[in-house]
PDB file of N, CA and C in Angstrom:
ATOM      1  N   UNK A   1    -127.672  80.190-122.732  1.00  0.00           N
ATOM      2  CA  UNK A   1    -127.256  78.807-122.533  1.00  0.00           C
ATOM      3  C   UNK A   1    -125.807  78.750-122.075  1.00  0.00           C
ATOM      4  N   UNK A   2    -124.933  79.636-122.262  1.00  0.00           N
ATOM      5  CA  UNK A   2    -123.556  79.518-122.242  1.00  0.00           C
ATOM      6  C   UNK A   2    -123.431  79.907-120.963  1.00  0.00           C
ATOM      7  N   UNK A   3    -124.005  81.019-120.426  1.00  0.00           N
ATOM      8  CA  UNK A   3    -123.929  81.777-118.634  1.00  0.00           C
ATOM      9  C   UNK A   3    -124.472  80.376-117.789  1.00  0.00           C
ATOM     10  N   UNK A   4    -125.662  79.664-118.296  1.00  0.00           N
ATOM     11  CA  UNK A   4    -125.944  78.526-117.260  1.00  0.00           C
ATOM     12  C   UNK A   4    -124.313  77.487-117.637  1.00  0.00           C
ATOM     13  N   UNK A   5    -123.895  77.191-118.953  1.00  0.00           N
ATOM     14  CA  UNK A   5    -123.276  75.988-118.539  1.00  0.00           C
ATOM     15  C   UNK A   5    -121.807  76.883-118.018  1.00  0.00           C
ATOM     16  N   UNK A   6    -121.554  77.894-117.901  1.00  0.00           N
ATOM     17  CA  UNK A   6    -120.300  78.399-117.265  1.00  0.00           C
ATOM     18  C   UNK A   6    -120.800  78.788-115.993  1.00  0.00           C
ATOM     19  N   UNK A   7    -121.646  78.404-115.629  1.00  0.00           N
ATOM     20  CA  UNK A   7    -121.582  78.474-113.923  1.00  0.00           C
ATOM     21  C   UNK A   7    -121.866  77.453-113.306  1.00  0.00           C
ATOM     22  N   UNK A   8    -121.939  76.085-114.171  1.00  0.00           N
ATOM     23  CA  UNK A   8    -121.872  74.966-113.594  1.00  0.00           C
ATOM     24  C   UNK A   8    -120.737  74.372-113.325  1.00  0.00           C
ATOM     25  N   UNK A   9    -119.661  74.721-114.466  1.00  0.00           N
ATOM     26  CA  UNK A   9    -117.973  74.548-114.033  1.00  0.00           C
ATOM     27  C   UNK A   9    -117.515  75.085-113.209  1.00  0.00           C
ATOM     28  N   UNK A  10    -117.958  76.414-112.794  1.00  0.00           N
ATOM     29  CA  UNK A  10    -117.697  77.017-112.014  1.00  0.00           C
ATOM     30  C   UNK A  10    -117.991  77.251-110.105  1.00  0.00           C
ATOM     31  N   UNK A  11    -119.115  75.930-110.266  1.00  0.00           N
ATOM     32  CA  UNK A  11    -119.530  75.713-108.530  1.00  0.00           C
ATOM     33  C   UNK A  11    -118.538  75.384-108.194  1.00  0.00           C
ATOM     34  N   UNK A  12    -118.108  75.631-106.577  1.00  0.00           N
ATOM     35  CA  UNK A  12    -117.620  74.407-105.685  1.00  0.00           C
ATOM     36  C   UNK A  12    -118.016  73.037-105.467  1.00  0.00           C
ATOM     37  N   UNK A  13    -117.122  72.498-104.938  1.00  0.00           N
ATOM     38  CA  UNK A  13    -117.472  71.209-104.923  1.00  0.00           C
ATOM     39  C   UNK A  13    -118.273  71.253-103.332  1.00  0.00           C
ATOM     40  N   UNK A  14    -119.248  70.431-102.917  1.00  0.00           N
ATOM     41  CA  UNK A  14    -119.593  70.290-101.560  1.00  0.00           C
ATOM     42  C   UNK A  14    -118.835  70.462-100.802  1.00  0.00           C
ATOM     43  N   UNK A  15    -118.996  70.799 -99.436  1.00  0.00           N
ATOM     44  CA  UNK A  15    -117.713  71.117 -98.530  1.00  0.00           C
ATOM     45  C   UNK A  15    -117.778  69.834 -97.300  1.00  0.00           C
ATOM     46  N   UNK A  16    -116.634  69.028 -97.072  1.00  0.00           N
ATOM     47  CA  UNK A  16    -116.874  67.670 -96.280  1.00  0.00           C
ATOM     48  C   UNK A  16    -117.171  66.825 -96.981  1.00  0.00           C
ATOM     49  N   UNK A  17    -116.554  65.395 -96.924  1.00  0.00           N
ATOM     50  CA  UNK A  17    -117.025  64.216 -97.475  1.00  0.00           C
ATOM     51  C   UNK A  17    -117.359  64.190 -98.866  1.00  0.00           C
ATOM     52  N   UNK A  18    -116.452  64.656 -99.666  1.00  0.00           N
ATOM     53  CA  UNK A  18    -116.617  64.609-101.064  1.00  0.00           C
ATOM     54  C   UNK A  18    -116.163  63.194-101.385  1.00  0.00           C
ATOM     55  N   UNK A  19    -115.881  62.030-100.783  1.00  0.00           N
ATOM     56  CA  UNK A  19    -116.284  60.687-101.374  1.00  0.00           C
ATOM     57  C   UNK A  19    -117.640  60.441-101.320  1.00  0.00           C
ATOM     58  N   UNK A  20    -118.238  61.094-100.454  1.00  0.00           N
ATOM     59  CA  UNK A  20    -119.750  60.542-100.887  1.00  0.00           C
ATOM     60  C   UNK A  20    -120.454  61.081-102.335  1.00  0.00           C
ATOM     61  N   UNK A  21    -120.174  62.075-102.867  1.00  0.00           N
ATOM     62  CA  UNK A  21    -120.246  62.670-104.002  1.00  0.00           C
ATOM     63  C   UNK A  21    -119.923  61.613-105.400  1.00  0.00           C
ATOM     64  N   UNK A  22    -118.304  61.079-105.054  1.00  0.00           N
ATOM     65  CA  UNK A  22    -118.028  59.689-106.336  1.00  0.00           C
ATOM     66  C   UNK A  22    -118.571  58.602-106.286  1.00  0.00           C
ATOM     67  N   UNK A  23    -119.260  58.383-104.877  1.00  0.00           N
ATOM     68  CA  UNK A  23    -119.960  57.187-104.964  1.00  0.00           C
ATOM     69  C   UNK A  23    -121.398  57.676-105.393  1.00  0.00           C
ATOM     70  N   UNK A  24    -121.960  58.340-105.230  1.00  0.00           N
ATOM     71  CA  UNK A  24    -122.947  58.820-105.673  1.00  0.00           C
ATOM     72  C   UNK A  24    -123.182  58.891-107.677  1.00  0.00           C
ATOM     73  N   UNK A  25    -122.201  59.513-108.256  1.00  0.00           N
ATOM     74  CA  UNK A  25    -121.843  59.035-109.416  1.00  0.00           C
ATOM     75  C   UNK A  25    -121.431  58.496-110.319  1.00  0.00           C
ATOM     76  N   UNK A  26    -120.768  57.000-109.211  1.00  0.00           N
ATOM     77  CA  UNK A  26    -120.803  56.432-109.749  1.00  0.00           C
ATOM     78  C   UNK A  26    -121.631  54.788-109.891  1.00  0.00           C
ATOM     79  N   UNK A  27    -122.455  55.398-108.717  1.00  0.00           N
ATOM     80  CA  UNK A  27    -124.429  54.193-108.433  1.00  0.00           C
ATOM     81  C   UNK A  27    -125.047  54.959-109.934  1.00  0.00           C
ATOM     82  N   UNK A  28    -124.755  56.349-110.165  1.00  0.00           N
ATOM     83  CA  UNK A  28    -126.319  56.989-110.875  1.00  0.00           C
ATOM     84  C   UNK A  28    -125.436  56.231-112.295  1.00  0.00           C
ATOM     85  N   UNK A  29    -124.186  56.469-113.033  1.00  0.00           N
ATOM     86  CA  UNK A  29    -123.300  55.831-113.930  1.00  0.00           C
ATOM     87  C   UNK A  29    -123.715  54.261-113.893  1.00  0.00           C
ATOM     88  N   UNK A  30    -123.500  53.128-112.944  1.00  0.00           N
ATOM     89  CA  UNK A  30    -124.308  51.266-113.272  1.00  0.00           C
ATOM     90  C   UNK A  30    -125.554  51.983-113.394  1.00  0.00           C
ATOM     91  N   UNK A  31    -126.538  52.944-112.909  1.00  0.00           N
ATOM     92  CA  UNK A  31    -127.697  52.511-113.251  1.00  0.00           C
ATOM     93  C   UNK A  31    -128.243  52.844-114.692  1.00  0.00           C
ATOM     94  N   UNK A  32    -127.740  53.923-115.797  1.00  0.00           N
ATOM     95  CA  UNK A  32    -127.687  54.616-116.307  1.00  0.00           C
ATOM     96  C   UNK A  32    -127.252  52.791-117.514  1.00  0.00           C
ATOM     97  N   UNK A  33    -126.586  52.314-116.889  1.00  0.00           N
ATOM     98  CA  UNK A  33    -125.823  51.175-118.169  1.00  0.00           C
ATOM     99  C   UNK A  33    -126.952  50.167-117.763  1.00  0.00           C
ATOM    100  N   UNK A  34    -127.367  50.389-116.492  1.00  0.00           N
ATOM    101  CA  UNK A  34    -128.444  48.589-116.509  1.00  0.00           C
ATOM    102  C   UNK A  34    -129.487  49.402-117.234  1.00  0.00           C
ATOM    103  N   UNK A  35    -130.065  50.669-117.213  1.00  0.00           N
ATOM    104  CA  UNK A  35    -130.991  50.492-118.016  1.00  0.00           C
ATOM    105  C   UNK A  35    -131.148  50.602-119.497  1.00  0.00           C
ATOM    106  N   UNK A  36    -130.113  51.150-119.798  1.00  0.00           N
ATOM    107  CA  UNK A  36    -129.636  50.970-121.790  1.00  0.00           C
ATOM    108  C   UNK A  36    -129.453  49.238-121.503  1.00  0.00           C
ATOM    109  N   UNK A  37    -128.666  48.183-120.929  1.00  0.00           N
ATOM    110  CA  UNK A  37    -128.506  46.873-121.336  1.00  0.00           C
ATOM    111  C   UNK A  37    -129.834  46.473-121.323  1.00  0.00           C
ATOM    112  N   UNK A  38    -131.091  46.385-120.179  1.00  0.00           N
ATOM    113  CA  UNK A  38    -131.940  45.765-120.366  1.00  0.00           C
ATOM    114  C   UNK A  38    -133.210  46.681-121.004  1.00  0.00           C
ATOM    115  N   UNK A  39    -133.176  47.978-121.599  1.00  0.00           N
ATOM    116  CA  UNK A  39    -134.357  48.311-122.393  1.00  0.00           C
ATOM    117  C   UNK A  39    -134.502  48.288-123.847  1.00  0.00           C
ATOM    118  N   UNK A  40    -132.254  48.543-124.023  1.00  0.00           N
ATOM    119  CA  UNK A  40    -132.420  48.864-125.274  1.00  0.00           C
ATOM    120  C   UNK A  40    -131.429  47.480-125.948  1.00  0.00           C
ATOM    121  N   UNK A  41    -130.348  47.525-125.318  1.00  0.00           N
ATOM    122  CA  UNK A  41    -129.276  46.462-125.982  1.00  0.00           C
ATOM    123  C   UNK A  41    -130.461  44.774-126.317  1.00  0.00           C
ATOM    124  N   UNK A  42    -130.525  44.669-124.740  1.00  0.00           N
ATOM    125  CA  UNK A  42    -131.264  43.212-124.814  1.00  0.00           C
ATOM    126  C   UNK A  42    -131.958  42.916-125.679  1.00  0.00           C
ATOM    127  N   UNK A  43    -133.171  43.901-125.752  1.00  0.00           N
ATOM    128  CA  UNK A  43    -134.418  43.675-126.515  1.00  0.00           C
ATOM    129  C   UNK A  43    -133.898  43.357-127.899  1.00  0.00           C
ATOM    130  N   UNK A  44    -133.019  44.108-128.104  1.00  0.00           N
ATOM    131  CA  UNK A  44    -132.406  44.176-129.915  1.00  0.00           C
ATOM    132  C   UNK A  44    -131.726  42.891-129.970  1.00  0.00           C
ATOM    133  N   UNK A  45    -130.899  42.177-128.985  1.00  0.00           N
ATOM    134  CA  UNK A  45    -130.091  41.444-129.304  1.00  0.00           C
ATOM    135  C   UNK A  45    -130.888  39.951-129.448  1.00  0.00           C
ATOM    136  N   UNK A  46    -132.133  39.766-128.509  1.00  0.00           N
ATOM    137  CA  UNK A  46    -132.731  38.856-128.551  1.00  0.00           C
ATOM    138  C   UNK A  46    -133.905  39.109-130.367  1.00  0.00           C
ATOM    139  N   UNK A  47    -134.279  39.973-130.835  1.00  0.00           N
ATOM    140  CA  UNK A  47    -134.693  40.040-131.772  1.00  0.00           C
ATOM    141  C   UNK A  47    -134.256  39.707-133.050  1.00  0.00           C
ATOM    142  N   UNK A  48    -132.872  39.976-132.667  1.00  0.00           N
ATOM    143  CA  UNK A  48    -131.860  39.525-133.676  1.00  0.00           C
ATOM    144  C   UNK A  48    -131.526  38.023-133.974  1.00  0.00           C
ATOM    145  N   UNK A  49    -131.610  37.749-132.714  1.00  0.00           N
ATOM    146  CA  UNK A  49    -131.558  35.895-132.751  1.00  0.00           C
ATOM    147  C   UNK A  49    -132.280  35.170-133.241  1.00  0.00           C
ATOM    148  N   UNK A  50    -133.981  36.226-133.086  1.00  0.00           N
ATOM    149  CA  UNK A  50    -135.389  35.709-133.750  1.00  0.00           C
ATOM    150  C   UNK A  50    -135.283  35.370-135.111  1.00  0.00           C
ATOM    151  N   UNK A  51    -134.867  36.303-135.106  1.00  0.00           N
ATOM    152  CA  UNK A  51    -134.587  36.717-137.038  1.00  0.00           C
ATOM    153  C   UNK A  51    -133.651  35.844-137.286  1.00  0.00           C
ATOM    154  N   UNK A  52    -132.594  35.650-136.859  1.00  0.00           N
ATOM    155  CA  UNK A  52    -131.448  34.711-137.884  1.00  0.00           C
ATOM    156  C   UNK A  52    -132.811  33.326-137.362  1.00  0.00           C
ATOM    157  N   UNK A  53    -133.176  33.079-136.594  1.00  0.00           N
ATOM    158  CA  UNK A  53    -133.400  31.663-136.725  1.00  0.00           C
ATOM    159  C   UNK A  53    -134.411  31.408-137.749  1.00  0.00           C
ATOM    160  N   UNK A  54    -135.113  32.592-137.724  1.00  0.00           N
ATOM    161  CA  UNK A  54    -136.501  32.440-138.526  1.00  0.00           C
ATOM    162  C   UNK A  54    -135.479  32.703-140.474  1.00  0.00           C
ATOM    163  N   UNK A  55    -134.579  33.381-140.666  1.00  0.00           N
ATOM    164  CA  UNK A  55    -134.051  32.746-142.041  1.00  0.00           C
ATOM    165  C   UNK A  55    -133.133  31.788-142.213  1.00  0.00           C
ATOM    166  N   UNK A  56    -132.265  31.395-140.937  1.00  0.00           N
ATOM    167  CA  UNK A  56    -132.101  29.941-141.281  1.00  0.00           C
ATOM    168  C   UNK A  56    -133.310  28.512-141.352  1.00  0.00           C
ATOM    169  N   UNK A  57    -134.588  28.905-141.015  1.00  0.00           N
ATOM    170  CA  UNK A  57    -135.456  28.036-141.494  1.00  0.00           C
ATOM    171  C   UNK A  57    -136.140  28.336-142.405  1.00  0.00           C
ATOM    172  N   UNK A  58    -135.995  29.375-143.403  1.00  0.00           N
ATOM    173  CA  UNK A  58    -136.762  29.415-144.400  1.00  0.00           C
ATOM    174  C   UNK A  58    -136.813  28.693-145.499  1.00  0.00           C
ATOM    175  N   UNK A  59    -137.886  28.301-146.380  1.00  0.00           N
ATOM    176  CA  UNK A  59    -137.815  27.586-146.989  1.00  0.00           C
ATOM    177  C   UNK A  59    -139.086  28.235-148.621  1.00  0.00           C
ATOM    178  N   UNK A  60    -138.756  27.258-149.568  1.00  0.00           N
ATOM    179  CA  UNK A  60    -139.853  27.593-150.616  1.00  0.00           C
ATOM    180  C   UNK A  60    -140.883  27.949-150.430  1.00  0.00           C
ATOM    181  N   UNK A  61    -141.675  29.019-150.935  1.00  0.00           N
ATOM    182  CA  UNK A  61    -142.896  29.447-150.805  1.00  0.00           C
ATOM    183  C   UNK A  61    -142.413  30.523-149.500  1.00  0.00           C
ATOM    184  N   UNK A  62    -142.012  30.665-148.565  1.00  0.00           N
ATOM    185  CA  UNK A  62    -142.314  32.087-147.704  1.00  0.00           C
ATOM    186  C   UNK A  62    -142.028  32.903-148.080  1.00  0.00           C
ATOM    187  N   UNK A  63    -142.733  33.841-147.311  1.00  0.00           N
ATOM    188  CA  UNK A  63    -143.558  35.240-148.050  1.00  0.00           C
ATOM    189  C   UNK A  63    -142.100  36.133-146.590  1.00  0.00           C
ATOM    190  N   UNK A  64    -141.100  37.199-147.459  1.00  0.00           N
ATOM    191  CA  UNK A  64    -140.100  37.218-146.894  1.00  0.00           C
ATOM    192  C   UNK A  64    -140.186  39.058-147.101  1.00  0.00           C
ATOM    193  N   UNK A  65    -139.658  39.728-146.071  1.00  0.00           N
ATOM    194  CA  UNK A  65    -139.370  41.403-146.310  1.00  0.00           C
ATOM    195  C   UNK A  65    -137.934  41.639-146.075  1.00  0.00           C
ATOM    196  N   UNK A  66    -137.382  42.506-147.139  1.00  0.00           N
ATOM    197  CA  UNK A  66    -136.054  42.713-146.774  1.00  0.00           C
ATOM    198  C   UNK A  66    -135.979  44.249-146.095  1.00  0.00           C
ATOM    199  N   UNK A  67    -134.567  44.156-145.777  1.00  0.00           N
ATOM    200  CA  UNK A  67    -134.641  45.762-145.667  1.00  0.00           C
ATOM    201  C   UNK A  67    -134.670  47.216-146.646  1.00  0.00           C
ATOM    202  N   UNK A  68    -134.595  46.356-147.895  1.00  0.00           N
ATOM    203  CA  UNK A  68    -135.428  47.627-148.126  1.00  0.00           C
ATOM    204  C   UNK A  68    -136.741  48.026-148.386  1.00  0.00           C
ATOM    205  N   UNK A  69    -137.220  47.017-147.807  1.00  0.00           N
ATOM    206  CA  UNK A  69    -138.423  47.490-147.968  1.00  0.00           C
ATOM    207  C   UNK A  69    -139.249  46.380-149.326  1.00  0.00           C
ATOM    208  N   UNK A  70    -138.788  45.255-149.552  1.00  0.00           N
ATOM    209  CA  UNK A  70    -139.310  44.518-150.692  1.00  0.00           C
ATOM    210  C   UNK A  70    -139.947  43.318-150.062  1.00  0.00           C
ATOM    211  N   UNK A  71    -140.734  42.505-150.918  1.00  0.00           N
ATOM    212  CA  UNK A  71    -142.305  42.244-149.885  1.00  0.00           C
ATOM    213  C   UNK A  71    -142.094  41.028-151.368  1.00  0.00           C
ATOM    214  N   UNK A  72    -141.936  39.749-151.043  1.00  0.00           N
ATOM    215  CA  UNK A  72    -141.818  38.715-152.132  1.00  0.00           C
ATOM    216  C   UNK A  72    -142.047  37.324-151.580  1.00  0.00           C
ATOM    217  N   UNK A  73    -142.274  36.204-152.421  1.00  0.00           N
ATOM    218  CA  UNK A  73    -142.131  34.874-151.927  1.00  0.00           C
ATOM    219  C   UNK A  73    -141.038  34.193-152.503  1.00  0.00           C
ATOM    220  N   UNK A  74    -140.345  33.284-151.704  1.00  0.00           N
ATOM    221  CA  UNK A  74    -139.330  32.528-152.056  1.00  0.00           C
ATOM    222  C   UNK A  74    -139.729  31.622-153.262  1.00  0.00           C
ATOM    223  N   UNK A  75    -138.537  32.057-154.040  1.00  0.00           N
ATOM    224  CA  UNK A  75    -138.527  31.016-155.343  1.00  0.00           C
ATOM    225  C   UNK A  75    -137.557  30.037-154.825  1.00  0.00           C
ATOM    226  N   UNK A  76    -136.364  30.318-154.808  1.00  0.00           N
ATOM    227  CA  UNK A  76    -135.311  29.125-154.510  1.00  0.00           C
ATOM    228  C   UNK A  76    -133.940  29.684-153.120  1.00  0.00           C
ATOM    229  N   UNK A  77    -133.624  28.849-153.107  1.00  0.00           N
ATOM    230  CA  UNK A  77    -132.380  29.599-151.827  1.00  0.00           C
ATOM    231  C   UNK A  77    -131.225  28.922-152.162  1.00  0.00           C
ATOM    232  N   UNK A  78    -129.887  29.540-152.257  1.00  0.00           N
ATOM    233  CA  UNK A  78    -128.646  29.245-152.504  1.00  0.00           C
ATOM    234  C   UNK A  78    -128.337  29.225-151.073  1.00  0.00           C
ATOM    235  N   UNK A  79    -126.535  29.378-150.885  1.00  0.00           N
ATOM    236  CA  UNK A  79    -125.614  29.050-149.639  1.00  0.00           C
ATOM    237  C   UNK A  79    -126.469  30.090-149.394  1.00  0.00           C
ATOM    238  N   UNK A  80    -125.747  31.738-149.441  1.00  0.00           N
ATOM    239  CA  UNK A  80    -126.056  32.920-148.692  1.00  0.00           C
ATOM    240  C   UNK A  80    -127.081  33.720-149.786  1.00  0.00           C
ATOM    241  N   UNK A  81    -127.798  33.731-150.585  1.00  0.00           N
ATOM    242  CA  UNK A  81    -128.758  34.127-151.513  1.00  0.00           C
ATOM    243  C   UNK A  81    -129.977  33.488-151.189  1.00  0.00           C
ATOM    244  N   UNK A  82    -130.686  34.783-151.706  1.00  0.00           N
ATOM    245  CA  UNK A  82    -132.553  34.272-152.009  1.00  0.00           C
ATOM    246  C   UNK A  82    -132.741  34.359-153.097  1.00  0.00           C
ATOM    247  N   UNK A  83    -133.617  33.607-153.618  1.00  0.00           N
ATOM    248  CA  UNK A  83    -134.066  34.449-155.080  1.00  0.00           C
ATOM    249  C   UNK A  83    -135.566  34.556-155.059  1.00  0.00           C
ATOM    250  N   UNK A  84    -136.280  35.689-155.171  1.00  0.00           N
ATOM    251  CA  UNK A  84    -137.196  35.893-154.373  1.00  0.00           C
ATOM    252  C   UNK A  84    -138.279  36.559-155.677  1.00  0.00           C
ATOM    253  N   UNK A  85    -139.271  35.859-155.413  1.00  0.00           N
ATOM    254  CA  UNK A  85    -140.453  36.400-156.490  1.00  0.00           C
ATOM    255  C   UNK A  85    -141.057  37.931-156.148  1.00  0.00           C
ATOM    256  N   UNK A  86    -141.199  38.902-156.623  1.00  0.00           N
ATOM    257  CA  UNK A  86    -141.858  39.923-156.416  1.00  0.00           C
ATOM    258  C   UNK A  86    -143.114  40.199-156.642  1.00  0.00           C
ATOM    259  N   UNK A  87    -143.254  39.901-158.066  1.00  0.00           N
ATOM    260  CA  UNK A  87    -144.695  40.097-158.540  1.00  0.00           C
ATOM    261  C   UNK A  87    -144.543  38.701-159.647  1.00  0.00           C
ATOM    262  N   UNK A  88    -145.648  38.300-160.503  1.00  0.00           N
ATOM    263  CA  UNK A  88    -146.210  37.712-161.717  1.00  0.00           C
ATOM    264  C   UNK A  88    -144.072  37.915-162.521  1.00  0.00           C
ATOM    265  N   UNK A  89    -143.994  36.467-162.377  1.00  0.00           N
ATOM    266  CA  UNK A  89    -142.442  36.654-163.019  1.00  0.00           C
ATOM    267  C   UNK A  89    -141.282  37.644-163.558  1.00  0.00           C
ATOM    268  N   UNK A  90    -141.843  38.430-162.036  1.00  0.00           N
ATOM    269  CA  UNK A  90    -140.177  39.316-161.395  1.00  0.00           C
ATOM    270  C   UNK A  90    -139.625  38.696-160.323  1.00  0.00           C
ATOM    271  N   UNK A  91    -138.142  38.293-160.821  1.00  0.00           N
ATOM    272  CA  UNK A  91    -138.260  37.678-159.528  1.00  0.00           C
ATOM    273  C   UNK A  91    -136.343  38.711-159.286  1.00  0.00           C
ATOM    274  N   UNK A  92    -135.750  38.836-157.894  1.00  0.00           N
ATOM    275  CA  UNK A  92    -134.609  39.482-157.393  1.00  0.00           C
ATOM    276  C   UNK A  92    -134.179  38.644-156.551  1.00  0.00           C
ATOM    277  N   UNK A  93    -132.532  38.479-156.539  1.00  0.00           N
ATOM    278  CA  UNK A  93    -132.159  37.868-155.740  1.00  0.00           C
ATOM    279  C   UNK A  93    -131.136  39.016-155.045  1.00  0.00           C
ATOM    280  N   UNK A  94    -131.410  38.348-153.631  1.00  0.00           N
ATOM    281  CA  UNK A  94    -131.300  39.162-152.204  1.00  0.00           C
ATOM    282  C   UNK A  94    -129.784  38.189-151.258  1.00  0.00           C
ATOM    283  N   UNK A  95    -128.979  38.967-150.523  1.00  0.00           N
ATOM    284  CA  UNK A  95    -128.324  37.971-149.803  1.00  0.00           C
ATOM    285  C   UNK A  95    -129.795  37.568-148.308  1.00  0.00           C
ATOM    286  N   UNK A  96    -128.911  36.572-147.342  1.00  0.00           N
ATOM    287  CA  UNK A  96    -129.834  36.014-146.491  1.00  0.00           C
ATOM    288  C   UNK A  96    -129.850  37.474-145.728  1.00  0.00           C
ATOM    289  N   UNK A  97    -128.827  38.103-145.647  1.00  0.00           N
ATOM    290  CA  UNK A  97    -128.288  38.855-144.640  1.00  0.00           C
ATOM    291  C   UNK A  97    -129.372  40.284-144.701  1.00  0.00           C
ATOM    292  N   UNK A  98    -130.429  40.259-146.005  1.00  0.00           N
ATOM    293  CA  UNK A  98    -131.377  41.204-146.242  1.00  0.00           C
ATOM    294  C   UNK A  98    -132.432  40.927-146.093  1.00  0.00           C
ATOM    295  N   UNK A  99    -132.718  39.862-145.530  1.00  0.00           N
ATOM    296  CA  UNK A  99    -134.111  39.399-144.938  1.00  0.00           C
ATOM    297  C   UNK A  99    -134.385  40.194-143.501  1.00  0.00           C
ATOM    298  N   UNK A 100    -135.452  40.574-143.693  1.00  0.00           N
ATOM    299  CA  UNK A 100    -135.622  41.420-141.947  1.00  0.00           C
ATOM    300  C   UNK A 100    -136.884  40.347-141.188  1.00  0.00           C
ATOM    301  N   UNK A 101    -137.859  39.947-142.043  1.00  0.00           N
ATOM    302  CA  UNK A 101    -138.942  38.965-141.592  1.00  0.00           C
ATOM    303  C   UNK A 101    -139.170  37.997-142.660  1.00  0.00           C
ATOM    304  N   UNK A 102    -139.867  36.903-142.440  1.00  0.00           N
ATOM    305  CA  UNK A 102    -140.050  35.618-142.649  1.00  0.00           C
ATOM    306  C   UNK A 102    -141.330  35.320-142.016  1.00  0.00           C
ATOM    307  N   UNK A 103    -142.174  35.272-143.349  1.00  0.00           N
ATOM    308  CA  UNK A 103    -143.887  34.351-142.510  1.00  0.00           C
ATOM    309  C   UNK A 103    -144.491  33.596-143.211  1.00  0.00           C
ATOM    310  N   UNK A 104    -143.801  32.170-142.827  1.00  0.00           N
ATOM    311  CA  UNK A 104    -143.743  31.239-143.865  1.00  0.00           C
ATOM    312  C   UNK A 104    -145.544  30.741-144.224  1.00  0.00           C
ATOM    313  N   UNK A 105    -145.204  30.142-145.727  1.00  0.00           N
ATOM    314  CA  UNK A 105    -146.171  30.463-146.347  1.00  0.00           C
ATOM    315  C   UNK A 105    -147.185  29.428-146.271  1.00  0.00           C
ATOM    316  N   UNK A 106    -148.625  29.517-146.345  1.00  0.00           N
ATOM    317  CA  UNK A 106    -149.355  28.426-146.020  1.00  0.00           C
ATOM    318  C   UNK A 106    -150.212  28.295-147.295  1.00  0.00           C
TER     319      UNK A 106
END
């Protein structure tokens, strides 16, 4: 592994027109960022929006998952707190900020 990457430092550069070379890397460099913004950033950032909207509308009775992994229905909601039923009168209170889903309850 070390003989291939020490003979890649070690090429010449093309001979003639080595601006076409920086423009060349730096088209493959925007394309390299448009596709992390729209496969990976976007998708996350719009999911994220899902989510805050879906626990700023939550309300009594939805059935809520946090991140760690806890699976409950809403007992009551403070400013930034849940207090959240688990099972037959266990109930934990969670900030909002640990809610990952919300499927409100029917």
């Amino acid at each position: 592994m070390t003989i291939f990457a020490s003979s890649i430092f070690l090429m010449a550069p093309p001979s003639g027109g080595g601006a076409d070379g920086g423009l060349i890397n730096l088209i493959f460099f925007a394309l390299i960022i448009f596709v992390f913004y729209f496969f990976l950033i976007r998708p996350q950032s719009k999911r994220q929006k899902e989510i805050q909207k879906k626990v700023e509308a939550m309300k009594k009775g939805d059935k809520v998952v946090t991140n760690g992994g806890m699976i409950g229905t809403i007992h009551s909601i403070s400013d930034d707190t849940v207090l959240v039923e688990i099972d037959s009168n266990v109930k934990a209170r969670f900030q909002k900020s640990a809610i990952t889903d919300v499927n409100p309850g029917k």
